[in-house]
Protein backbone atom coordinates (compact mmCIF):
# COMPACT_ATOMS: atom_id res chain seq x y z
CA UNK A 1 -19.83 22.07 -17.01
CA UNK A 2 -17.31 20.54 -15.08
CA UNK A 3 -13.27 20.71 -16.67
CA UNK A 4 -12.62 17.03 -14.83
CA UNK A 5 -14.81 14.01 -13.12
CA UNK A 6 -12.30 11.94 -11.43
CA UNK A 7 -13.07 8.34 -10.59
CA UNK A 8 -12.16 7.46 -6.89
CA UNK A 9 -11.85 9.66 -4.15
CA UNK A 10 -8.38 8.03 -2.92
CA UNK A 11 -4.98 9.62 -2.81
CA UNK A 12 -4.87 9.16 -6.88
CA UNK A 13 -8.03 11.19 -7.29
CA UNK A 14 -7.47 13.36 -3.92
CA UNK A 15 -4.54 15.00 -4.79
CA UNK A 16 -5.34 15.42 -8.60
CA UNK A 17 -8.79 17.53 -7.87
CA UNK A 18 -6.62 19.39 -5.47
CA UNK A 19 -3.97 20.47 -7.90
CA UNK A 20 -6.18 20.90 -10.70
CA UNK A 21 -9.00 23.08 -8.42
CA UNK A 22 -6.53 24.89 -7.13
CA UNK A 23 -5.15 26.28 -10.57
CA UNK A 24 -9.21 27.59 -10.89
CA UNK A 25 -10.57 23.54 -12.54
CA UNK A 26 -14.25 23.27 -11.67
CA UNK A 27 -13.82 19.18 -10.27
CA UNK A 28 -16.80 16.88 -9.82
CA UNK A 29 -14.78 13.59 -8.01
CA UNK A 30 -16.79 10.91 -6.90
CA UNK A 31 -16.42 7.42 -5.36
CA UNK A 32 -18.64 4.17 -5.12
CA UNK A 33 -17.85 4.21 -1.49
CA UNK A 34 -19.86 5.98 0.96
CA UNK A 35 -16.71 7.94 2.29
CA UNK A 36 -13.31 9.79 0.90
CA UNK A 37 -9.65 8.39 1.64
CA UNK A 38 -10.02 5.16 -0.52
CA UNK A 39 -8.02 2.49 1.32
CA UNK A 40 -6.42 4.44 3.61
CA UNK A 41 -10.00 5.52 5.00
CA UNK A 42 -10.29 5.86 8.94
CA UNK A 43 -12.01 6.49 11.47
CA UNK A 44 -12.85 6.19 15.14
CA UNK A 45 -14.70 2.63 16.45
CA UNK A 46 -17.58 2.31 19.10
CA UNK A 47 -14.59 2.00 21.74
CA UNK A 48 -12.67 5.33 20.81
CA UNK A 49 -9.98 4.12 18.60
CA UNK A 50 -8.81 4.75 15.31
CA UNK A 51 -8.65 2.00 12.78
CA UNK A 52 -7.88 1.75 9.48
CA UNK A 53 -11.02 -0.06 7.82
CA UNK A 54 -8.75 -1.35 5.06
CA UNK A 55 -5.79 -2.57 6.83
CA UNK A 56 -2.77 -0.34 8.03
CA UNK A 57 -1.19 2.04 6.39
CA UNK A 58 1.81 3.45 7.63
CA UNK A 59 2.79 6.60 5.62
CA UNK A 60 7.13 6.79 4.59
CA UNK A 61 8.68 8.66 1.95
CA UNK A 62 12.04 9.96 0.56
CA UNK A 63 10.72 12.85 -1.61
CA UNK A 64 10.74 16.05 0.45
CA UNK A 65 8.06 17.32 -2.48
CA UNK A 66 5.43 15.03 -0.96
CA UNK A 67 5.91 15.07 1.88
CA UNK A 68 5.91 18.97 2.32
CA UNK A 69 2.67 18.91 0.04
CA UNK A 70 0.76 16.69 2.13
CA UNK A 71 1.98 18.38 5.14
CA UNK A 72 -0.40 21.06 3.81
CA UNK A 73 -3.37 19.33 5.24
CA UNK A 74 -2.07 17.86 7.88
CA UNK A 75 0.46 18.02 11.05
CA UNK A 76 2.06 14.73 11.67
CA UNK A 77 3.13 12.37 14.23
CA UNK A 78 6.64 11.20 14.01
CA UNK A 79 6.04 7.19 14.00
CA UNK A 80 9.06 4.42 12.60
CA UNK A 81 6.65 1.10 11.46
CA UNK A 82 8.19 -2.33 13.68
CA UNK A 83 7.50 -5.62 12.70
CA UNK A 84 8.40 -8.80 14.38
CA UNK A 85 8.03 -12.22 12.89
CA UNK A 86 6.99 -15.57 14.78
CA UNK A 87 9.50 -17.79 13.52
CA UNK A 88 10.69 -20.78 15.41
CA UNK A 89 8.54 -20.21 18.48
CA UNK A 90 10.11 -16.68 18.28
CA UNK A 91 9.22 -13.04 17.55
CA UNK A 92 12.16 -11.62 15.92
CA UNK A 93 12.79 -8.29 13.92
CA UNK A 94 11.71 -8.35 10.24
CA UNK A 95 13.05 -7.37 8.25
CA UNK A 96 15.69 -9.60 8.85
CA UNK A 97 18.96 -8.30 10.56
CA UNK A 98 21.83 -9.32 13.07
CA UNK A 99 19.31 -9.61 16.02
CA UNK A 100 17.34 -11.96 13.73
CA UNK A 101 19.98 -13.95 13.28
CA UNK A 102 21.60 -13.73 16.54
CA UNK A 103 18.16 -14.54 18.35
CA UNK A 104 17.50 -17.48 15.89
CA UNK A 105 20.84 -19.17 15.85
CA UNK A 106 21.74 -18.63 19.28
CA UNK A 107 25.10 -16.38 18.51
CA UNK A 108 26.56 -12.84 18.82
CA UNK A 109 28.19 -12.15 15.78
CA UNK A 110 29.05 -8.78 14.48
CA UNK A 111 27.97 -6.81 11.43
CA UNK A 112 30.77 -7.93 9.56
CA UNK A 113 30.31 -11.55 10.64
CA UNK A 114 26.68 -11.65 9.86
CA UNK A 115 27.45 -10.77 6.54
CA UNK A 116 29.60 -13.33 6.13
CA UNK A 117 27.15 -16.03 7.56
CA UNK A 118 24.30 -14.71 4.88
CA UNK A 119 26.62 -15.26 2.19
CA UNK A 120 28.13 -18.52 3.17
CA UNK A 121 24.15 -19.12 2.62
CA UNK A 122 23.25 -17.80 0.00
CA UNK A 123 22.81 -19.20 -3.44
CA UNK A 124 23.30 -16.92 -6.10
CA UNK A 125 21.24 -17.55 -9.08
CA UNK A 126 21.60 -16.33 -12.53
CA UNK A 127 19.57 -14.74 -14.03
CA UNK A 128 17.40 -13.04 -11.35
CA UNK A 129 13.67 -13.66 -12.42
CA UNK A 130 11.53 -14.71 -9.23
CA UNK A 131 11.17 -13.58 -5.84
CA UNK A 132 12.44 -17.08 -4.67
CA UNK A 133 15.81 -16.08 -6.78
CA UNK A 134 16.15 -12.96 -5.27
CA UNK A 135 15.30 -14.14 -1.81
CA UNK A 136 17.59 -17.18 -1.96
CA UNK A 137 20.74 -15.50 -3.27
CA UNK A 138 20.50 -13.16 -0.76
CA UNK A 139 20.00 -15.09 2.67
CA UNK A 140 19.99 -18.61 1.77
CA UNK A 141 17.42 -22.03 1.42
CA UNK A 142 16.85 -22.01 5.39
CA UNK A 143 15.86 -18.87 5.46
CA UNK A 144 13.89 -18.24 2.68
CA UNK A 145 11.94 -21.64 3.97
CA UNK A 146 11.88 -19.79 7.78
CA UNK A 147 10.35 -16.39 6.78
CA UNK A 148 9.61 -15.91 3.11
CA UNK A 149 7.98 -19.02 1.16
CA UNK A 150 4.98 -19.86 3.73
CA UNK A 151 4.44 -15.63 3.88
CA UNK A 152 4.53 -15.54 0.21
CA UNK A 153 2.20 -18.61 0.00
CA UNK A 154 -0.57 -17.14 1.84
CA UNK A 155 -0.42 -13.65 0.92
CA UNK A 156 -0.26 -14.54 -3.25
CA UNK A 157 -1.68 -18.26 -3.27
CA UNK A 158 1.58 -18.38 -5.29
CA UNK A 159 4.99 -20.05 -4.92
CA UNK A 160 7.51 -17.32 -4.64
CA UNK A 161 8.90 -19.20 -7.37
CA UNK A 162 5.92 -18.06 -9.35
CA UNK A 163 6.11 -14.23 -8.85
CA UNK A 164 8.21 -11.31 -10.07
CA UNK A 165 11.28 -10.87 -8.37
CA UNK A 166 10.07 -7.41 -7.56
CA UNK A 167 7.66 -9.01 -4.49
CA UNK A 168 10.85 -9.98 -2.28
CA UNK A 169 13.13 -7.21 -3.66
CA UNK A 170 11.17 -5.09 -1.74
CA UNK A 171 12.16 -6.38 1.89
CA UNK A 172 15.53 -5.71 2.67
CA UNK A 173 18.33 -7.49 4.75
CA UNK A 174 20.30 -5.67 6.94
CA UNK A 175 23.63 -6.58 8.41
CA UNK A 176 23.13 -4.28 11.69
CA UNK A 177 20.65 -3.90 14.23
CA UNK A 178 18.46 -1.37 12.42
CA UNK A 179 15.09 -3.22 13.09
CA UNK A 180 12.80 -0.43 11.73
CA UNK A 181 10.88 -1.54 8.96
CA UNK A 182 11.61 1.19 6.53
CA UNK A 183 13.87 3.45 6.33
CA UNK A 184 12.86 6.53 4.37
CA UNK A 185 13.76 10.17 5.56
CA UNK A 186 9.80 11.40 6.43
CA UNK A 187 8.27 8.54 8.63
CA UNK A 188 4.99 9.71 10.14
CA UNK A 189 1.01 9.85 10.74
CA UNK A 190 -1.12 12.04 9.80
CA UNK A 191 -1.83 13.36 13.65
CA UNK A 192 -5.81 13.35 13.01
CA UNK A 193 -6.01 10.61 10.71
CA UNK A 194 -6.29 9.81 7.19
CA UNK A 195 -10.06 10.92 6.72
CA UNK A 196 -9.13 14.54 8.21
CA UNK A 197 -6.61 14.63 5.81
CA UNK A 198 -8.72 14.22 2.92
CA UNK A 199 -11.63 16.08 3.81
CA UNK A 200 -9.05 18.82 4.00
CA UNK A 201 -7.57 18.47 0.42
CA UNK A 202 -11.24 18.73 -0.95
CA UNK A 203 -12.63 21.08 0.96
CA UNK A 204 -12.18 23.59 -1.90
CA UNK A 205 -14.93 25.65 -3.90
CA UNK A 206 -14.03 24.27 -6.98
CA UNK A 207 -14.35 20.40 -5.81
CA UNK A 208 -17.61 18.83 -5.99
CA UNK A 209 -17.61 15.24 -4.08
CA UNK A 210 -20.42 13.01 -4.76
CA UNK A 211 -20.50 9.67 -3.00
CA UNK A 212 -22.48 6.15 -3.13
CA UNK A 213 -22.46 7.14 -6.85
CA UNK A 214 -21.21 4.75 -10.28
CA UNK A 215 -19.22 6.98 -12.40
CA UNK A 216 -21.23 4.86 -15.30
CA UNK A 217 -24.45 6.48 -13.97
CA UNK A 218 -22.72 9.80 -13.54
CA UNK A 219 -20.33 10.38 -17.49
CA UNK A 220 -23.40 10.04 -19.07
CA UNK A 221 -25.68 12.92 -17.73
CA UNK A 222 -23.22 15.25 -16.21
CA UNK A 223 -21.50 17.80 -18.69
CA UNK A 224 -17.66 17.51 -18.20
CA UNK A 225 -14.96 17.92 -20.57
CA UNK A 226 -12.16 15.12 -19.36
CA UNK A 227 -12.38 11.99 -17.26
CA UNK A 228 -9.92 10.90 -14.94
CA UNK A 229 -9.75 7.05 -14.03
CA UNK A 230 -8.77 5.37 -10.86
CA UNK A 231 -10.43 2.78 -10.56
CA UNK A 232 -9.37 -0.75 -12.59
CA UNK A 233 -8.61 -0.40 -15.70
CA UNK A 234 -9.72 -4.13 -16.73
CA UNK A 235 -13.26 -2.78 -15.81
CA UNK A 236 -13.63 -0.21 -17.48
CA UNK A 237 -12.96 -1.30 -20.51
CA UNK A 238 -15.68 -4.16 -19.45
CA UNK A 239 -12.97 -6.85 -19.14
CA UNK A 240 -12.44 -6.58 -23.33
CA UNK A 241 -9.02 -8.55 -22.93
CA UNK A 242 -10.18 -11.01 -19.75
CA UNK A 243 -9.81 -9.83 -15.95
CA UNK A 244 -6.63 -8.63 -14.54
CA UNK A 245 -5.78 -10.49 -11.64
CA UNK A 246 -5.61 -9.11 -7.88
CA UNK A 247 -5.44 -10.20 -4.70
CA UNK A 248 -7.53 -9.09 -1.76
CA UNK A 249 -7.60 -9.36 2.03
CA UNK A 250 -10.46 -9.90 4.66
CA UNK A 251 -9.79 -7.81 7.86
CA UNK A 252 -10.87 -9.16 11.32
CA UNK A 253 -11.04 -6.47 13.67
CA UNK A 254 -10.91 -7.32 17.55
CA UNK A 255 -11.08 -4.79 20.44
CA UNK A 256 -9.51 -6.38 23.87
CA UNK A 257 -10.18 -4.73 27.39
CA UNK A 258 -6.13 -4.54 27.95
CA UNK A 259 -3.89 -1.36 27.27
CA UNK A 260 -1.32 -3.00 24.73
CA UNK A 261 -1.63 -6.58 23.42
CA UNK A 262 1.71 -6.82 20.95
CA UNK A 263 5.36 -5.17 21.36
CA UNK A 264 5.13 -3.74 17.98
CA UNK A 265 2.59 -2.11 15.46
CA UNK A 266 2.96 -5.33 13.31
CA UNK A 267 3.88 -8.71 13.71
CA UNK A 268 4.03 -11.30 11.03
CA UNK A 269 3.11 -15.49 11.03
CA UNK A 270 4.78 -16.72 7.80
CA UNK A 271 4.79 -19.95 9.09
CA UNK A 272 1.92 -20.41 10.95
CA UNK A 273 -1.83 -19.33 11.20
CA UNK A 274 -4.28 -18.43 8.08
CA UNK A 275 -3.89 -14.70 8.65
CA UNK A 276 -0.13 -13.23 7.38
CA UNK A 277 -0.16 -10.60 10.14
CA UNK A 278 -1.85 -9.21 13.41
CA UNK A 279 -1.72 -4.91 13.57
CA UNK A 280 -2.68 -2.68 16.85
CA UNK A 281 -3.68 0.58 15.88
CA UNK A 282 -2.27 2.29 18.84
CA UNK A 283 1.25 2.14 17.97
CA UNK A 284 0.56 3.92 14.80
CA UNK A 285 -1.78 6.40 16.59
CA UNK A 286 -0.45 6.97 20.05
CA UNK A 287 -3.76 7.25 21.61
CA UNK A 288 -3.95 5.87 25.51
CA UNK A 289 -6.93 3.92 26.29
CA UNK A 290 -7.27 1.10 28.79
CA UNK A 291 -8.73 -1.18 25.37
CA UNK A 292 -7.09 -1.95 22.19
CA UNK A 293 -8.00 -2.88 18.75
CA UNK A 294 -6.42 -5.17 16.31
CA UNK A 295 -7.31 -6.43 12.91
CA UNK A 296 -6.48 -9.59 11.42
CA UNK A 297 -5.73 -9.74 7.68
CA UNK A 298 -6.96 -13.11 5.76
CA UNK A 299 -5.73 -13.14 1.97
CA UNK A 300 -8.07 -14.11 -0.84
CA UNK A 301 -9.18 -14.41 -4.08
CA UNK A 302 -12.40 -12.72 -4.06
CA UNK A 303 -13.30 -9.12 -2.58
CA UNK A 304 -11.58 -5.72 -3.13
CA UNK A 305 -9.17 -5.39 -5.81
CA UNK A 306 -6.06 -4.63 -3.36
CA UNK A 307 -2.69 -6.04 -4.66
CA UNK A 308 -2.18 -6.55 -8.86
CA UNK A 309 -0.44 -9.81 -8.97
CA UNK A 310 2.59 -9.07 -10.18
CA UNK A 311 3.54 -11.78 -13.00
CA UNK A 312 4.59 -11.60 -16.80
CA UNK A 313 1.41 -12.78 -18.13
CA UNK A 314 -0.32 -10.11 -16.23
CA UNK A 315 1.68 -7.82 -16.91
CA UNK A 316 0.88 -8.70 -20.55
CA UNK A 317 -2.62 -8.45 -20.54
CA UNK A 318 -2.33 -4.99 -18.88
CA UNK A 319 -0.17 -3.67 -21.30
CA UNK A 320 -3.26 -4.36 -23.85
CA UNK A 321 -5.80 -2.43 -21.79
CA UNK A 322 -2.81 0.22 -21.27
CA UNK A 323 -2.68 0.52 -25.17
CA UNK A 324 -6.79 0.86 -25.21
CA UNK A 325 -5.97 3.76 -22.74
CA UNK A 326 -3.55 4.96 -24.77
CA UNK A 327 -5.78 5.21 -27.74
CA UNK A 328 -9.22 6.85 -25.69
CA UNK A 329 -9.07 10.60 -25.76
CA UNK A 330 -9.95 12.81 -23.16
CA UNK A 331 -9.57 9.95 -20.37
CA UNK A 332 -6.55 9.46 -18.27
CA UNK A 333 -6.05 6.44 -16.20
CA UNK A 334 -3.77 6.83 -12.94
CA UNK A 335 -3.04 4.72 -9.87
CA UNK A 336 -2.37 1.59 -8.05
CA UNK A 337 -5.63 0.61 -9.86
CA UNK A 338 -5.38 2.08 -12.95
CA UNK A 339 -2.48 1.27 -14.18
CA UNK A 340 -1.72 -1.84 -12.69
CA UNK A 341 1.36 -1.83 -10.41
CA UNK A 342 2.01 -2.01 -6.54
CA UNK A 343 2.29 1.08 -5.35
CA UNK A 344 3.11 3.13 -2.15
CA UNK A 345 1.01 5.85 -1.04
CA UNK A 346 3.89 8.54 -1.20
CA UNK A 347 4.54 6.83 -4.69
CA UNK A 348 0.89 7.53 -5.88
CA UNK A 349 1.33 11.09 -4.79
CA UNK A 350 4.24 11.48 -6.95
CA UNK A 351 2.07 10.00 -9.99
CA UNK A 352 -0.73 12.38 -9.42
CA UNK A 353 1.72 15.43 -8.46
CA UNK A 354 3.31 14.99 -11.83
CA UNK A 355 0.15 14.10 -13.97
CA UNK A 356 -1.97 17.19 -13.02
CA UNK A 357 1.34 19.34 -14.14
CA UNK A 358 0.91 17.66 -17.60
CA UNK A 359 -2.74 18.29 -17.41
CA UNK A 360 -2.57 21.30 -16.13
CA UNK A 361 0.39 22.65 -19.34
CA UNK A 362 -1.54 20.78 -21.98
CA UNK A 363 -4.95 23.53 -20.95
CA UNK A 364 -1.99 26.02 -21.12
């Protein structure tokens, strides 16, 4: 008899059978994926190099608590994420900041003189409910056109006019010359990878991981007393309301006999190409090798569930399935996936540090 199956064998359902084994919780976890990690899966291609299978993931936090718990199962390489955008013919620092606007308009202005440019610019809007508001009261029409609206276009198949002001909210603008791309206090790589990582947070006795397996196939034969759900919560309640929207991405890898191909780890086309963004792997890694490896990412409709979209109506229909949750005993639904929202990695850490202390005093 096992005291929790947990659906998904990503950081939602990693660090939950961790906690929970740890305090002596015999955990079956399983995934319909023939490895652990989730997204953040990786591993080592035909040429030596580590990619990430389902895009990059660049690991940042502010909370010391995660950070120090992951840190557990893994030593780290100190790495700050760059981006550069091709805008104009240009590749210039995103998010945007002085040298941005320096490099694109020709000038040197100071700090205090850029801010004073943005918000001769900008157009404040009141109230604040789309991205486009948010991104246009802060930097201005021209801009918004230069690096936001053709990004937001591809990456949504929406207008930024048609999406929660929380999509743009999260880019910044800075008035100096910090060109890192975030700006959290831990910024770093796991030094062996994600997948090491993992396979060292479940490598406990009382964690059983079972893989290429359906949970449906599993709940029903398996003795267990609770279920833990990380997976969408639209199926599994067998789409009862309709389907909850998401996005997905198709990633073109590409491995080039040359030692670097791009300045930076990332650089964005919002206003050109069908792909939104072009990342080598060896800026996040470090590794030397006389090749490279980069992977293309192509938005679309169909494929993984990756990104809810976040919009009111969607929002709307998950708060339905969220009250179904509510109201099914013995099952707890958790992550980007499972409760519908956009979340970092460090942020789904949180979420499964906290719910496996309420799980964990409820058995008290």
């Amino acid at each position: 008899m096992y005291d929790y199956i947990i659906v998904g064998c990503g950081f939602a359902g990693a660090v939950l059978a961790e906690r929970l084994a740890s305090a002596g919780k015999k955990i079956l976890i399983l995934d319909k994926r023939n490895h652990v990690g989730g997204n953040a899966y990786d591993f080592y291609n035909e040429d030596g190099i580590l990619v990430h299978l389902y895009g990059p993931h660049i690991f940042h936090t502010n909370s010391k608590e995660v950070f120090n718990y992951l840190s557990n199962f893994t030593q780290w390489r100190l790495y700050e994420h760059r981006v550069l955008g091709s805008v104009d013919g240009q590749l210039v620092p995103i998010p945007i900041n002085r040298t941005t606007i320096n490099k694109l308009y020709g000038k040197n202005l100071s700090s205090d003189e850029i801010a004073e440019f943005l918000a001769e610019r900008s157009e404040k809007r009141v109230p604040v409910l789309t991205s486009e508001d948010v991104v246009i009261g802060t930097v201005g029409k021209e801009l918004y056109e230069k690096f936001f609206r053709g990004y937001t276009k591809k990456q949504w198949d929406l207008d930024p006019s048609e999406l929660d002001a929380s999509v743009t909210a999260r880019v910044p603008t800075r008035i100096n010359a910090d060109d890192r791309y975030f700006t959290d206090t831990f910024q770093a790589m796991p030094l062996h990878g994600y997948t090491e990582m993992f396979k060292k947070m479940l490598n406990h006795k009382n964690i059983h991981v079972l893989l290429n397996a359906d949970y449906r196939d599993v709940v029903s034969v398996i003795p267990h007393k609770k279920l833990i759900y990380t997976g969408p919560i639209d199926v599994y309640f067998d789409y009862r309301f309709g389907k909850l929207p998401y996005r997905s991405i198709n990633f073109e890898f590409q491995t080039l006999n040359q030692e670097r191909y791009q300045d930076v780890g990332t650089v964005n086309y919002p206003m050109s190409q069908l792909y939104t963004r072009i990342t080598e792997f060896k800026h996040l890694t470090g590794q030397k090798s006389d090749k490279t490896t980069l992977v293309y990412e192509y938005p679309t409709a169909e494929g993984d569930p990756y990104y809810p979209i976040p919009r009111k109506e969607n929002q709307a229909l998950y708060m339905q399935y969220k009250k179904l949750a509510d109201e099914t005993e013995n099952v707890y639904f958790t992550g980007r996936l499972g409760t519908y929202k956009y979340y970092n990695m460090d942020q789904v850490v949180a979420q499964s540090l906290i719910l496996s202390k309420k799980l964990l005093s409820e058995n008290d």
